[in-house]
N, C-alpha and C. Protein backbone atom coordinates (compact mmCIF):
# COMPACT_ATOMS: atom_id res chain seq x y z
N UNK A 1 11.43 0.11 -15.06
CA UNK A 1 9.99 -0.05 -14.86
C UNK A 1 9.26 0.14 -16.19
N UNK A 2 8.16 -0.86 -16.42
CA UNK A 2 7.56 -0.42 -17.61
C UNK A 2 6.21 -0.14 -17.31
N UNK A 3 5.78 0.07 -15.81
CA UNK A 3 4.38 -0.03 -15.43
C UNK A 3 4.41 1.15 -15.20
N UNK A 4 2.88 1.91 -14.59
CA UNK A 4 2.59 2.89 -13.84
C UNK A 4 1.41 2.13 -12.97
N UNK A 5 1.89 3.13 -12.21
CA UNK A 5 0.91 3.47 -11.07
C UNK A 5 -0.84 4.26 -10.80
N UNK A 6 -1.47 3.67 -10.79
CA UNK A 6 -2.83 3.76 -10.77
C UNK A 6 -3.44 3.66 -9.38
N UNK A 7 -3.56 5.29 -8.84
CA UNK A 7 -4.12 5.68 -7.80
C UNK A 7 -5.43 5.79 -7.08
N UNK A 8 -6.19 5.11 -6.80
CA UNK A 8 -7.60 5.30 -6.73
C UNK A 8 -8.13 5.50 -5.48
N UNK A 9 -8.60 6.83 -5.28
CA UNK A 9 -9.25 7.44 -4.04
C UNK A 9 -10.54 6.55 -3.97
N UNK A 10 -10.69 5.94 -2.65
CA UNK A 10 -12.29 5.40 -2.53
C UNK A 10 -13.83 6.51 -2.79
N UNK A 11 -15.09 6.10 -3.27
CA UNK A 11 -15.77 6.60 -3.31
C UNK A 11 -15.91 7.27 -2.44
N UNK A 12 -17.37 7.99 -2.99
CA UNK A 12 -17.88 9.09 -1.64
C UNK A 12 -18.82 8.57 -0.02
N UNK A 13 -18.61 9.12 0.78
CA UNK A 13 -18.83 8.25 2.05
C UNK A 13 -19.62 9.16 2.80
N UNK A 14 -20.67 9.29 3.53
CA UNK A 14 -21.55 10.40 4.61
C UNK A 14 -20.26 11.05 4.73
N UNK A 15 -19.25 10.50 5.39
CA UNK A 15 -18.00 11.47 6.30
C UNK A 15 -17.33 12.06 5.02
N UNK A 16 -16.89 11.42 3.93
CA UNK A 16 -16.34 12.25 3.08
C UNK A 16 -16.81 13.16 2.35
N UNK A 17 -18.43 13.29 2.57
CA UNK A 17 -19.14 14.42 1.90
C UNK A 17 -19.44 15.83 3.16
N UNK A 18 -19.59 15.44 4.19
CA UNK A 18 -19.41 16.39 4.99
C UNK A 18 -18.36 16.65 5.48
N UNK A 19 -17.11 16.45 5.41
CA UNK A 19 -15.92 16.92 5.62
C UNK A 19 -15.31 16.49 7.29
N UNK A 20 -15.89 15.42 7.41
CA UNK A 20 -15.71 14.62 8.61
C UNK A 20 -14.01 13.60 8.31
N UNK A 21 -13.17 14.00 9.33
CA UNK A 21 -11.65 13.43 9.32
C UNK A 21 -11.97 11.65 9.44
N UNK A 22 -11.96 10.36 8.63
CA UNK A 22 -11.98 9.67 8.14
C UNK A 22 -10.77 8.73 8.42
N UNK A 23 -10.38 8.24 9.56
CA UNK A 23 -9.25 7.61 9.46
C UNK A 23 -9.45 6.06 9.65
N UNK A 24 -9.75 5.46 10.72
CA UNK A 24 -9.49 4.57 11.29
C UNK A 24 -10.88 3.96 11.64
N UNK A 25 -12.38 4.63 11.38
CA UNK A 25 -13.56 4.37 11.39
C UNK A 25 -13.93 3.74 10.13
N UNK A 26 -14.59 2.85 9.69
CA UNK A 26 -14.94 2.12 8.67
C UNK A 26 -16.27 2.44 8.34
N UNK A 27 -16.47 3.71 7.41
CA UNK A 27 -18.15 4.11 6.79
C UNK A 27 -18.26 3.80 5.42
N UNK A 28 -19.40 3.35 5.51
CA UNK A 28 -19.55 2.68 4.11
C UNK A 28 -19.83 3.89 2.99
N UNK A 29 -19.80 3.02 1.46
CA UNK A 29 -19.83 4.46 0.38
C UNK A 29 -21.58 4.56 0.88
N UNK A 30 -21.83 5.91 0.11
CA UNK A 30 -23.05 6.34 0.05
C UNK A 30 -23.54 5.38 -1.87
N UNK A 31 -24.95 5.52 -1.85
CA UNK A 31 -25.34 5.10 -2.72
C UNK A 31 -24.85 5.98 -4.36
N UNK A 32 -24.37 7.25 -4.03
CA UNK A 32 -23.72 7.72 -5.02
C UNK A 32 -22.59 7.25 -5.09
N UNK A 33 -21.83 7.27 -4.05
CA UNK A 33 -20.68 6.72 -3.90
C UNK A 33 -20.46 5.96 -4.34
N UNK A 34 -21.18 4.69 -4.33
CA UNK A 34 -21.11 3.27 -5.38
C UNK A 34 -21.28 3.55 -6.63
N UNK A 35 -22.00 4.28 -7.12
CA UNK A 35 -22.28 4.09 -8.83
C UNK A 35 -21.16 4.90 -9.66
N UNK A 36 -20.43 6.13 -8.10
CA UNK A 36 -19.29 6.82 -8.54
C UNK A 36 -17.64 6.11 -9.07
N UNK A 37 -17.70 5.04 -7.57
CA UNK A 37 -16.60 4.32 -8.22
C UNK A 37 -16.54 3.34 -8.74
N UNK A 38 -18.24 2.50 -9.65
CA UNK A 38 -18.01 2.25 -10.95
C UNK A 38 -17.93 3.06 -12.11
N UNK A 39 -18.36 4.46 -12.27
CA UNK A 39 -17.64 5.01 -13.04
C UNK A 39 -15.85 5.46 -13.29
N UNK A 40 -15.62 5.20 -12.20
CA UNK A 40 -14.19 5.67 -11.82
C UNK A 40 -13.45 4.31 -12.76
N UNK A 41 -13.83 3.35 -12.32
CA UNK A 41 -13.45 2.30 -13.08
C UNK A 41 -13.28 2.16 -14.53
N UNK A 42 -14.47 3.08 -14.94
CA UNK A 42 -14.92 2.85 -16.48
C UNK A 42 -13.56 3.70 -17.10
N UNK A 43 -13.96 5.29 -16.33
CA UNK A 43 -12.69 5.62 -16.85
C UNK A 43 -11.13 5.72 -16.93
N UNK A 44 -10.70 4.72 -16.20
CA UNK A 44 -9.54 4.74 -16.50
C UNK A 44 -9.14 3.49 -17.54
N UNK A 45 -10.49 2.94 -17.54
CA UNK A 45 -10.26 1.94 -18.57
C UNK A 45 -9.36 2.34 -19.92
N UNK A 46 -9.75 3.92 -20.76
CA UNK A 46 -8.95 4.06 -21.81
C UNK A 46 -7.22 4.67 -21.39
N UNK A 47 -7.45 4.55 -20.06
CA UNK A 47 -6.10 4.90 -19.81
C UNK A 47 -4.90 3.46 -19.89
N UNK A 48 -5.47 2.78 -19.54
CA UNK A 48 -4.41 1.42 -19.20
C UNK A 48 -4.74 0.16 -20.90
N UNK A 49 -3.61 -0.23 -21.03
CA UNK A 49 -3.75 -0.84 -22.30
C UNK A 49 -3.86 -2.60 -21.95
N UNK A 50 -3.19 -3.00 -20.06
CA UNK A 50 -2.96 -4.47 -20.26
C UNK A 50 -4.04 -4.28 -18.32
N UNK A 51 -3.98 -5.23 -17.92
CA UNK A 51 -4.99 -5.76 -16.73
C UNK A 51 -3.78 -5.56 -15.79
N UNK A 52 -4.18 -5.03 -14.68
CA UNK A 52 -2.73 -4.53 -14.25
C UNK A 52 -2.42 -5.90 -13.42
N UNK A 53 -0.80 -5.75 -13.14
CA UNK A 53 -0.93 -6.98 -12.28
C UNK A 53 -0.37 -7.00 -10.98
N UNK A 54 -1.09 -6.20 -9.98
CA UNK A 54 -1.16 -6.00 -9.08
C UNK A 54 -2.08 -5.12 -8.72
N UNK A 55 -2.96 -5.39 -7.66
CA UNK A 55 -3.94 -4.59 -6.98
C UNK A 55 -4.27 -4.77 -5.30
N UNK A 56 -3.76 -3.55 -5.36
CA UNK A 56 -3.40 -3.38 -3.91
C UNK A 56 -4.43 -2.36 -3.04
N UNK A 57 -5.09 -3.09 -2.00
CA UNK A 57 -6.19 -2.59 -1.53
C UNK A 57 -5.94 -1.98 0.29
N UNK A 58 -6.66 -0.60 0.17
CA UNK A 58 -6.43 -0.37 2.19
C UNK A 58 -7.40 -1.23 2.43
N UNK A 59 -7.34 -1.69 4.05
CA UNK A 59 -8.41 -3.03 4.98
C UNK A 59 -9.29 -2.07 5.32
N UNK A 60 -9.98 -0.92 4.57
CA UNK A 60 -11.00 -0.03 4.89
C UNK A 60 -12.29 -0.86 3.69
N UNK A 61 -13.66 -0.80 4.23
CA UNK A 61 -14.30 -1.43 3.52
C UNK A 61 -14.76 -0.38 2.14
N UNK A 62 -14.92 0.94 2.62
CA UNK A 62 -14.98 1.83 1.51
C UNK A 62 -13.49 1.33 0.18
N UNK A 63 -12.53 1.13 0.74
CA UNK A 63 -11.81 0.91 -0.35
C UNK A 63 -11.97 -0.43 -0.89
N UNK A 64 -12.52 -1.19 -0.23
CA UNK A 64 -12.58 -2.66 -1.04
C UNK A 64 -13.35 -2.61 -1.64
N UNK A 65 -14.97 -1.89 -1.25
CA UNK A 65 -15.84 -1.88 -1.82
C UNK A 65 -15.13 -1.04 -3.14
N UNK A 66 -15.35 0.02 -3.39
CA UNK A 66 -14.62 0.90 -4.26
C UNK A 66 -13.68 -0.27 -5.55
N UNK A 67 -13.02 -0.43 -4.94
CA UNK A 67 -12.22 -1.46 -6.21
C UNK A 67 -12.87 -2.42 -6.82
N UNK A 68 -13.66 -3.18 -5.80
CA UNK A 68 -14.67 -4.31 -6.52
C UNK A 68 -15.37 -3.92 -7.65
N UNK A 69 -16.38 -2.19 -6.76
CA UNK A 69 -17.04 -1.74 -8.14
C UNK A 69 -16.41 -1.24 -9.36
N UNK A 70 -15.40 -1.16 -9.24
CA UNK A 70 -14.78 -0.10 -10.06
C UNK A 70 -13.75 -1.48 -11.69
N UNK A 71 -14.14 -2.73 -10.84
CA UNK A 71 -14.21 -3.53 -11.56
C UNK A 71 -12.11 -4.57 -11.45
N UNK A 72 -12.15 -4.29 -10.02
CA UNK A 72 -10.77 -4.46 -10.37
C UNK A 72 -10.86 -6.06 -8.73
N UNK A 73 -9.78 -7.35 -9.13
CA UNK A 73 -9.78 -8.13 -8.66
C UNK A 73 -8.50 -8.02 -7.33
N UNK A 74 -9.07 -7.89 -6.40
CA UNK A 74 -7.79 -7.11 -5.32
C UNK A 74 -6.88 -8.47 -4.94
N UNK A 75 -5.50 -8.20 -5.27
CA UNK A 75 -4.65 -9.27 -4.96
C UNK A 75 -4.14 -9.45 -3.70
N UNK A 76 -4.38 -8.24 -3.22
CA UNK A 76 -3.90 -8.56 -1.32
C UNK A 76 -4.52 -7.03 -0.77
N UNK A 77 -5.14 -7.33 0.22
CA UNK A 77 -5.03 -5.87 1.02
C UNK A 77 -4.12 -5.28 2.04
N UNK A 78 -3.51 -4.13 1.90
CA UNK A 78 -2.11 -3.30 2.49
C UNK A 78 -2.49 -2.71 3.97
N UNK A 79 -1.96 -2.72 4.59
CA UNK A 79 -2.09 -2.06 6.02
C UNK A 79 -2.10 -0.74 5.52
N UNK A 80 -1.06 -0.89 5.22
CA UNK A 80 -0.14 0.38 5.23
C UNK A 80 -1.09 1.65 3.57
N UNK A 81 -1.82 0.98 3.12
CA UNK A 81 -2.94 2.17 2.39
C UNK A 81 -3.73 2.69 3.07
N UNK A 82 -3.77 2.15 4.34
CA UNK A 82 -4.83 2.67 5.43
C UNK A 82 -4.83 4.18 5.29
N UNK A 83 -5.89 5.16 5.75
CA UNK A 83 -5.97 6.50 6.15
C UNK A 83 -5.18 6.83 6.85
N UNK A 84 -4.86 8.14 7.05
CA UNK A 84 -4.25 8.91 8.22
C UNK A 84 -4.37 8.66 9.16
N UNK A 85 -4.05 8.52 10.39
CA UNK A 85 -4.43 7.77 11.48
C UNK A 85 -4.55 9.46 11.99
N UNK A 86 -6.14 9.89 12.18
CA UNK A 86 -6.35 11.61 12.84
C UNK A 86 -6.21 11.38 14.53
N UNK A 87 -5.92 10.31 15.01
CA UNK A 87 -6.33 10.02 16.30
C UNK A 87 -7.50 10.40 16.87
N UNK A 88 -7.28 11.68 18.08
CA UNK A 88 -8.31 12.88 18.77
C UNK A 88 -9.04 13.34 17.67
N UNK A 89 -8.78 13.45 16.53
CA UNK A 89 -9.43 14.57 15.22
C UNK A 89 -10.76 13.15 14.26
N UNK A 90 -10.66 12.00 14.66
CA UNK A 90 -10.96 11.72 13.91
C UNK A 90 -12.58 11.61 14.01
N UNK A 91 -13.43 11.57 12.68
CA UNK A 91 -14.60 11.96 12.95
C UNK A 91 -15.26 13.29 13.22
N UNK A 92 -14.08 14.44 13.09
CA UNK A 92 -14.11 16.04 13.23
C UNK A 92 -13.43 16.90 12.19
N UNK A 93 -14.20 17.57 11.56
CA UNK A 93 -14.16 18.25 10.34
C UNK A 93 -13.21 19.63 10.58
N UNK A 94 -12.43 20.26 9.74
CA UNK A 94 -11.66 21.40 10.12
C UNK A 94 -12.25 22.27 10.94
N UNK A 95 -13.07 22.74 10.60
CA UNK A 95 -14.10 23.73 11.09
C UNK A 95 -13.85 23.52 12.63
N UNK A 96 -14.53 22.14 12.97
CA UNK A 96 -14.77 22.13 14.93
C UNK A 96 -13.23 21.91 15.40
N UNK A 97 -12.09 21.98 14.17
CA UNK A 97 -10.68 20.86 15.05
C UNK A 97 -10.27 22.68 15.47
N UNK A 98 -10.69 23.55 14.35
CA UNK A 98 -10.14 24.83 14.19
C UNK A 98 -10.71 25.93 15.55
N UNK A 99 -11.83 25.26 16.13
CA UNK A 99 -12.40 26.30 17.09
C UNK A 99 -11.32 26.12 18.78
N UNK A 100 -10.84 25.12 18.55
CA UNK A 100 -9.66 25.35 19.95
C UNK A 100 -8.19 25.41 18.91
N UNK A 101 -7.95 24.91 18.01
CA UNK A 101 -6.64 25.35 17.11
C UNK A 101 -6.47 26.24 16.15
N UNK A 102 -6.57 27.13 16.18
CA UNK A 102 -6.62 28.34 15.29
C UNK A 102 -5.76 27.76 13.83
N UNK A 103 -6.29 28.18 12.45
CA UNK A 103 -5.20 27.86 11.70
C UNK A 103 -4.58 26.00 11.43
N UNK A 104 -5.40 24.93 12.25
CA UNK A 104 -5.13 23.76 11.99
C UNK A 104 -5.61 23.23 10.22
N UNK A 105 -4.23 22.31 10.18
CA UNK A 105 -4.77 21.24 9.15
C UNK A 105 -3.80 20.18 9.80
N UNK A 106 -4.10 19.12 8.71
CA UNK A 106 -3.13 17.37 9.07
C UNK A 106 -1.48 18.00 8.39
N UNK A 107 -1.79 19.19 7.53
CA UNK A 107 -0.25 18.94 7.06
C UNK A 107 0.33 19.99 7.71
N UNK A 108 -0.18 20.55 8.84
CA UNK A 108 1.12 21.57 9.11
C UNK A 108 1.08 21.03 10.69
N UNK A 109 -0.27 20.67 11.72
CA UNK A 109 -0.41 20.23 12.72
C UNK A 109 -0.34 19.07 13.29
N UNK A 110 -0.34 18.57 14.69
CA UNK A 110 -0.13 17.26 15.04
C UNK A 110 -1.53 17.27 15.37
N UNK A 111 -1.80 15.99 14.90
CA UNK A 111 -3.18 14.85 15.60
C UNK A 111 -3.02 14.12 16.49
N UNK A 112 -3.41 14.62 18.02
CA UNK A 112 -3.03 14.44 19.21
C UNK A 112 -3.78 13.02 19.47
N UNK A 113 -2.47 11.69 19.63
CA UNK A 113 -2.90 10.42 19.37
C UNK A 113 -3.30 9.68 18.22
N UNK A 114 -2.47 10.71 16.66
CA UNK A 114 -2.39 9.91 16.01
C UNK A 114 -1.27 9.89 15.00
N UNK A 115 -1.19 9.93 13.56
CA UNK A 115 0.06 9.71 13.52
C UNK A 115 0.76 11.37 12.64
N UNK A 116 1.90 11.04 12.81
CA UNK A 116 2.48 12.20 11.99
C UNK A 116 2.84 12.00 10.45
N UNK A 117 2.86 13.72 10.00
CA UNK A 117 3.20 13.35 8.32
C UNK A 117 4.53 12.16 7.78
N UNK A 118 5.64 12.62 8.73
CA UNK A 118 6.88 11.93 8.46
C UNK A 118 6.34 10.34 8.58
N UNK A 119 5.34 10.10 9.97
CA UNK A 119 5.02 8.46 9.74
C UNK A 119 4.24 8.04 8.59
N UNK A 120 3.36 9.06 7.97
CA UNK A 120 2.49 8.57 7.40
C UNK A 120 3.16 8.61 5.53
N UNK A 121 4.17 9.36 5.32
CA UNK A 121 5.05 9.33 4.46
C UNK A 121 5.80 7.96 4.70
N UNK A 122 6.17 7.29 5.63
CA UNK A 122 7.11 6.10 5.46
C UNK A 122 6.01 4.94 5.01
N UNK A 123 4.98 4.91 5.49
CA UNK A 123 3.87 4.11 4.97
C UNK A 123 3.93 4.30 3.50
N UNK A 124 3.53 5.43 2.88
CA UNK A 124 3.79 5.50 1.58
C UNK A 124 5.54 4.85 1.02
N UNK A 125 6.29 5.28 1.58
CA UNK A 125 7.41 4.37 1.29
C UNK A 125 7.09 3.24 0.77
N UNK A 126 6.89 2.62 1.91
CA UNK A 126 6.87 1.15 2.22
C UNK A 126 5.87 0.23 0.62
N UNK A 127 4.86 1.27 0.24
CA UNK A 127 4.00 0.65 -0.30
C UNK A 127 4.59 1.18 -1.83
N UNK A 128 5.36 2.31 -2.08
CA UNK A 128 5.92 2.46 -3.20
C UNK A 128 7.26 1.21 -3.40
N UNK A 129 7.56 0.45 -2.51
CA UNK A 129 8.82 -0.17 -2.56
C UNK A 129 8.03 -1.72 -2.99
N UNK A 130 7.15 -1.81 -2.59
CA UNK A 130 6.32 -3.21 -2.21
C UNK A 130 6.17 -3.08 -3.93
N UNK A 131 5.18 -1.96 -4.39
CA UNK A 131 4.56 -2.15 -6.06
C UNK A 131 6.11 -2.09 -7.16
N UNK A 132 7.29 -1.64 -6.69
CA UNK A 132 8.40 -1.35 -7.56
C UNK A 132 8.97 -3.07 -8.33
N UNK A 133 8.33 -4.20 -7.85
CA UNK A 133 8.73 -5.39 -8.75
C UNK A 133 7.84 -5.32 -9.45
N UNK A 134 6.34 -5.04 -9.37
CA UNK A 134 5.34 -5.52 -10.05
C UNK A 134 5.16 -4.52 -11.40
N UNK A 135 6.07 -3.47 -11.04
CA UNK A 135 5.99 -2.45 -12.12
C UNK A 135 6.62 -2.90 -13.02
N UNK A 136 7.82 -3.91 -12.82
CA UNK A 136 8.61 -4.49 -14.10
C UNK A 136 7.85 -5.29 -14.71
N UNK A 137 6.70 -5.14 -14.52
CA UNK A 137 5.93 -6.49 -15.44
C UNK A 137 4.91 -5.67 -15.97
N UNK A 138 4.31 -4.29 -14.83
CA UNK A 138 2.87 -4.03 -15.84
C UNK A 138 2.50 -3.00 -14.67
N UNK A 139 1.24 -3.05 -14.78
CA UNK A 139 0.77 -1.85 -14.22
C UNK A 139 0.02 -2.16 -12.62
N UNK A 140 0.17 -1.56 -11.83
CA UNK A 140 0.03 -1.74 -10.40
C UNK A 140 -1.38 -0.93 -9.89
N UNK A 141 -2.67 -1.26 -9.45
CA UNK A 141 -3.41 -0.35 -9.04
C UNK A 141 -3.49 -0.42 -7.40
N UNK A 142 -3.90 0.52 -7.13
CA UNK A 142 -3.80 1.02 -5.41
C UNK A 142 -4.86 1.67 -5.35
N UNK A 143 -5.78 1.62 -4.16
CA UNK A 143 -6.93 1.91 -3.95
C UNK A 143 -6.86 2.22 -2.44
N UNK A 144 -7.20 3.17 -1.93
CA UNK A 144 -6.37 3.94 -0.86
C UNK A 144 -8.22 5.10 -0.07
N UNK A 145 -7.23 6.31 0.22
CA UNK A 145 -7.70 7.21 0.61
C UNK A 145 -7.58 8.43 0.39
N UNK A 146 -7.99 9.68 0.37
CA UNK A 146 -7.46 11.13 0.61
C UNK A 146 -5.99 11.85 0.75
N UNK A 147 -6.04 11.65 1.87
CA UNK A 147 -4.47 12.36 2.31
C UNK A 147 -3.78 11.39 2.13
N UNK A 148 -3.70 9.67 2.55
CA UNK A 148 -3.01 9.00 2.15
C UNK A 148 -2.37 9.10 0.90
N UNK A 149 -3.11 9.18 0.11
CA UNK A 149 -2.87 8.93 -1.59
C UNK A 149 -2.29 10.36 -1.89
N UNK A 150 -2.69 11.01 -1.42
CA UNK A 150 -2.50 13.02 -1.73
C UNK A 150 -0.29 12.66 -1.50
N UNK A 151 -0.33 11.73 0.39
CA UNK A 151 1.21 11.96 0.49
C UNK A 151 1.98 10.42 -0.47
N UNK A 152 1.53 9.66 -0.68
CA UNK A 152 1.91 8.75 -1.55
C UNK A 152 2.36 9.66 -2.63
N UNK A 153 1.27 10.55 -3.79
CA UNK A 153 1.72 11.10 -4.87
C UNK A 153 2.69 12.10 -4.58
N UNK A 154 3.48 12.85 -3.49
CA UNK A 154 4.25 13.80 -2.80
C UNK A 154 5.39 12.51 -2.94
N UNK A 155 5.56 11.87 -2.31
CA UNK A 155 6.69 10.53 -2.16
C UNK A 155 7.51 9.81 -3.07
N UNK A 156 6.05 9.65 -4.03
CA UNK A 156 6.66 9.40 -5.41
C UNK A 156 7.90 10.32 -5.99
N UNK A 157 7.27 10.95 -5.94
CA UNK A 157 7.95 12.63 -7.20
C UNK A 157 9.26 12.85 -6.11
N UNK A 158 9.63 12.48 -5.18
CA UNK A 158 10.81 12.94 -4.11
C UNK A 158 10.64 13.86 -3.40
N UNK A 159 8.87 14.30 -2.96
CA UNK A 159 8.86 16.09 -2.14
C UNK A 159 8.42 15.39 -0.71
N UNK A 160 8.61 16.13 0.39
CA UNK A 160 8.08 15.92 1.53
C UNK A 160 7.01 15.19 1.75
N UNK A 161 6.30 14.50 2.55
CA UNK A 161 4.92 14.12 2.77
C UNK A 161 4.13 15.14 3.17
N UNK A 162 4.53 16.10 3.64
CA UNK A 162 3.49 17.14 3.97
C UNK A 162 3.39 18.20 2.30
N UNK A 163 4.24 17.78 1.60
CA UNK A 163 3.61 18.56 0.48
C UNK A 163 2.48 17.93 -0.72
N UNK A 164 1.83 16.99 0.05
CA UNK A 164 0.50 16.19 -0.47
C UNK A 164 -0.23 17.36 -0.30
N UNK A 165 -0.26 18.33 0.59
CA UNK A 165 -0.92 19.45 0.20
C UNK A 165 -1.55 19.91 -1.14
N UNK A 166 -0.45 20.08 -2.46
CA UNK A 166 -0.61 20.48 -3.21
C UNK A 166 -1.38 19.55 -4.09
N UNK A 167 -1.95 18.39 -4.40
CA UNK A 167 -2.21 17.66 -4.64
C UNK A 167 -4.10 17.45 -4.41
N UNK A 168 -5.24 17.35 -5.38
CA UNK A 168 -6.06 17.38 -5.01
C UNK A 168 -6.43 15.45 -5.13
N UNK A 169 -6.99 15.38 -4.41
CA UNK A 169 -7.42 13.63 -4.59
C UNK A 169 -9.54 13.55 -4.22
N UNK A 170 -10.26 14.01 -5.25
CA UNK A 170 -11.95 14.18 -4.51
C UNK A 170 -12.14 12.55 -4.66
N UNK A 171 -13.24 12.53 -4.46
CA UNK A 171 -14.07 10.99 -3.76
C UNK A 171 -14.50 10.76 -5.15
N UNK A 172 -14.74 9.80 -6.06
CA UNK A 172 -13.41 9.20 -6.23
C UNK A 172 -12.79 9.93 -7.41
N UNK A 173 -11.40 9.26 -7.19
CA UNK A 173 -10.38 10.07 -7.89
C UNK A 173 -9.03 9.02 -8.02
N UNK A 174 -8.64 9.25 -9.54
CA UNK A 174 -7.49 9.15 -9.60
C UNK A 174 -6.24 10.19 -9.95
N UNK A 175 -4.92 9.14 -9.23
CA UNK A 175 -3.65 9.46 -10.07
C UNK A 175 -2.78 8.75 -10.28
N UNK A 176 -2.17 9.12 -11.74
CA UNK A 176 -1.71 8.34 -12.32
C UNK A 176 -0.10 8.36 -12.61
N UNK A 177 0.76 7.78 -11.59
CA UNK A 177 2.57 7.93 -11.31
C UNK A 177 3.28 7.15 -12.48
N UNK A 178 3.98 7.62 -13.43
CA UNK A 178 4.34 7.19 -14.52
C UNK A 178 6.03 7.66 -13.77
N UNK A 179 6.85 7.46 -15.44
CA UNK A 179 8.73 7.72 -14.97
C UNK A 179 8.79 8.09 -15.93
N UNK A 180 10.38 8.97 -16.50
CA UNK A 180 10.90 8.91 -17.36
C UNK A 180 11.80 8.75 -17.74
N UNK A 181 12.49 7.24 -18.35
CA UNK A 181 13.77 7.13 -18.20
C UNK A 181 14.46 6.69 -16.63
N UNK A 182 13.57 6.33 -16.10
CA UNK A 182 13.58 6.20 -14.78
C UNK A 182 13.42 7.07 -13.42
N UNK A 183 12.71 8.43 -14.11
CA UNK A 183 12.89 9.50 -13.27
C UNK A 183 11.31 9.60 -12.61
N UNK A 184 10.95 9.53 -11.14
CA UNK A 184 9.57 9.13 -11.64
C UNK A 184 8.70 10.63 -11.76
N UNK A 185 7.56 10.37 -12.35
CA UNK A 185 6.86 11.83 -12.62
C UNK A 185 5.39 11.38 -12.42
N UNK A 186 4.69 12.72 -12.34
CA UNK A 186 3.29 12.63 -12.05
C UNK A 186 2.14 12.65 -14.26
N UNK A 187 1.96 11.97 -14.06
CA UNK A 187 0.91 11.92 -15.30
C UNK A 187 0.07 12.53 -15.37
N UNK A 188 -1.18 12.35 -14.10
CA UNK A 188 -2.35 12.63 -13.68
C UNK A 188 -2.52 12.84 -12.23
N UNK A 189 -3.87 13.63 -12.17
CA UNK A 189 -4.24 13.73 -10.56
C UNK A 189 -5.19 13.96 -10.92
N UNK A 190 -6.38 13.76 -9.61
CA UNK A 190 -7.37 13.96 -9.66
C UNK A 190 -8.61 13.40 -10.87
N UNK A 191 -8.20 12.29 -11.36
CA UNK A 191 -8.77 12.66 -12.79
C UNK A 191 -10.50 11.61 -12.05
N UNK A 192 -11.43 12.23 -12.10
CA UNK A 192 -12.73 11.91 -11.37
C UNK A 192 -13.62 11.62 -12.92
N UNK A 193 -14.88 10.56 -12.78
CA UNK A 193 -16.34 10.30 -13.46
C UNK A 193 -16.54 11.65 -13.71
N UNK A 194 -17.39 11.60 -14.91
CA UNK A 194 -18.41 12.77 -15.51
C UNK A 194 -19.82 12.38 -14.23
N UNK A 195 -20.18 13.44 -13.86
CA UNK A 195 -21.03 13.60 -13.27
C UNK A 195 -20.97 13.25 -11.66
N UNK A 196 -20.17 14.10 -11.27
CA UNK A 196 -19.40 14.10 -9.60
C UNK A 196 -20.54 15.31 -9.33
């Protein structure tokens, strides 16, 4: 591989600023949100040296929007970048999921009717296997979500999908999956605009 991987969390959204679970509902960015992930764009500009050649978009409009602004030409959009599927949770912030589940999150609990870490890790599979030709040519961008992208960067590196935990991904945000020698490794995370 001579490419990396270029991770891009969609802007900020009403639900992603109040801490509302975000899966499978389609909310548009907020007006910060837009001017956020054209900055997001700007900066990774000094990160990448060639136009990547591949850009791979979730069918969420926050993420299309997001890439457009952020200045990037989407070559196909992925199912499989989609959000977490929260099922019952979705549209409900820890706080209210926590007042009948004591102690809940997505990475240690089930989302009753939606999907699990192990499924939502093979999705990341699927989409690390899909960008692995395009990396022999150059650099691959992905424009995603939260936890999605949090267990994508877990997948990469060879750790569980539930250890996206450790991993911060804010609105917007990148990370950046490089190798060495073929070993793959993390570059960057989180790396967000001046003035979030």
């Amino acid at each position: 591989m001579t490419g990396r991987v270029f991770l891009l969390r969609h802007g900020e959204t009403e639900w992603s600023l109040s801490g509302r679970h975000t899966g499978r509902t389609d909310v548009p960015l907020t007006e910060r949100g837009r001017g956020l992930a054209a900055a997001a764009g700007r900066l990774v500009d000094g990160l990448r040296t060639e136009p990547p050649v591949l850009v791979l978009t979730s069918p969420r409009s926050r993420a299309r929007d997001t890439a457009r602004l952020a200045g990037f030409r989407v070559d196909e959009v992925d199912e499989r970048l989609a959000e977490w599927d929260y099922g019952e949770y979705e549209g409900r912030t820890t706080t209210e999921i926590r007042e009948t589940v004591p102690g809940w999150t997505v990475w240690t609990h089930p989302c009753p009717g939606g999907e699990t870490a192990d499924e939502v890790g093979r999705r990341a599979d699927g989409v690390i296997a899909r960008s692995a030709d395009a990396l022999a040519r150059g650099d691959v961008v992905l424009v995603g979500h939260g936890h999605f992208s949090r267990v994508l960067v877990a997948r990469w590196i060879g750790l569980p999908a539930t250890e996206g935990v450790r991993f911060a991904m804010e609105a917007p945000s990148w990370a950046v999956l490089g190798h060495e020698r073929g070993v793959p490794r993390l570059d960057h995370v989180n790396l967000t605009p001046k003035g979030r």
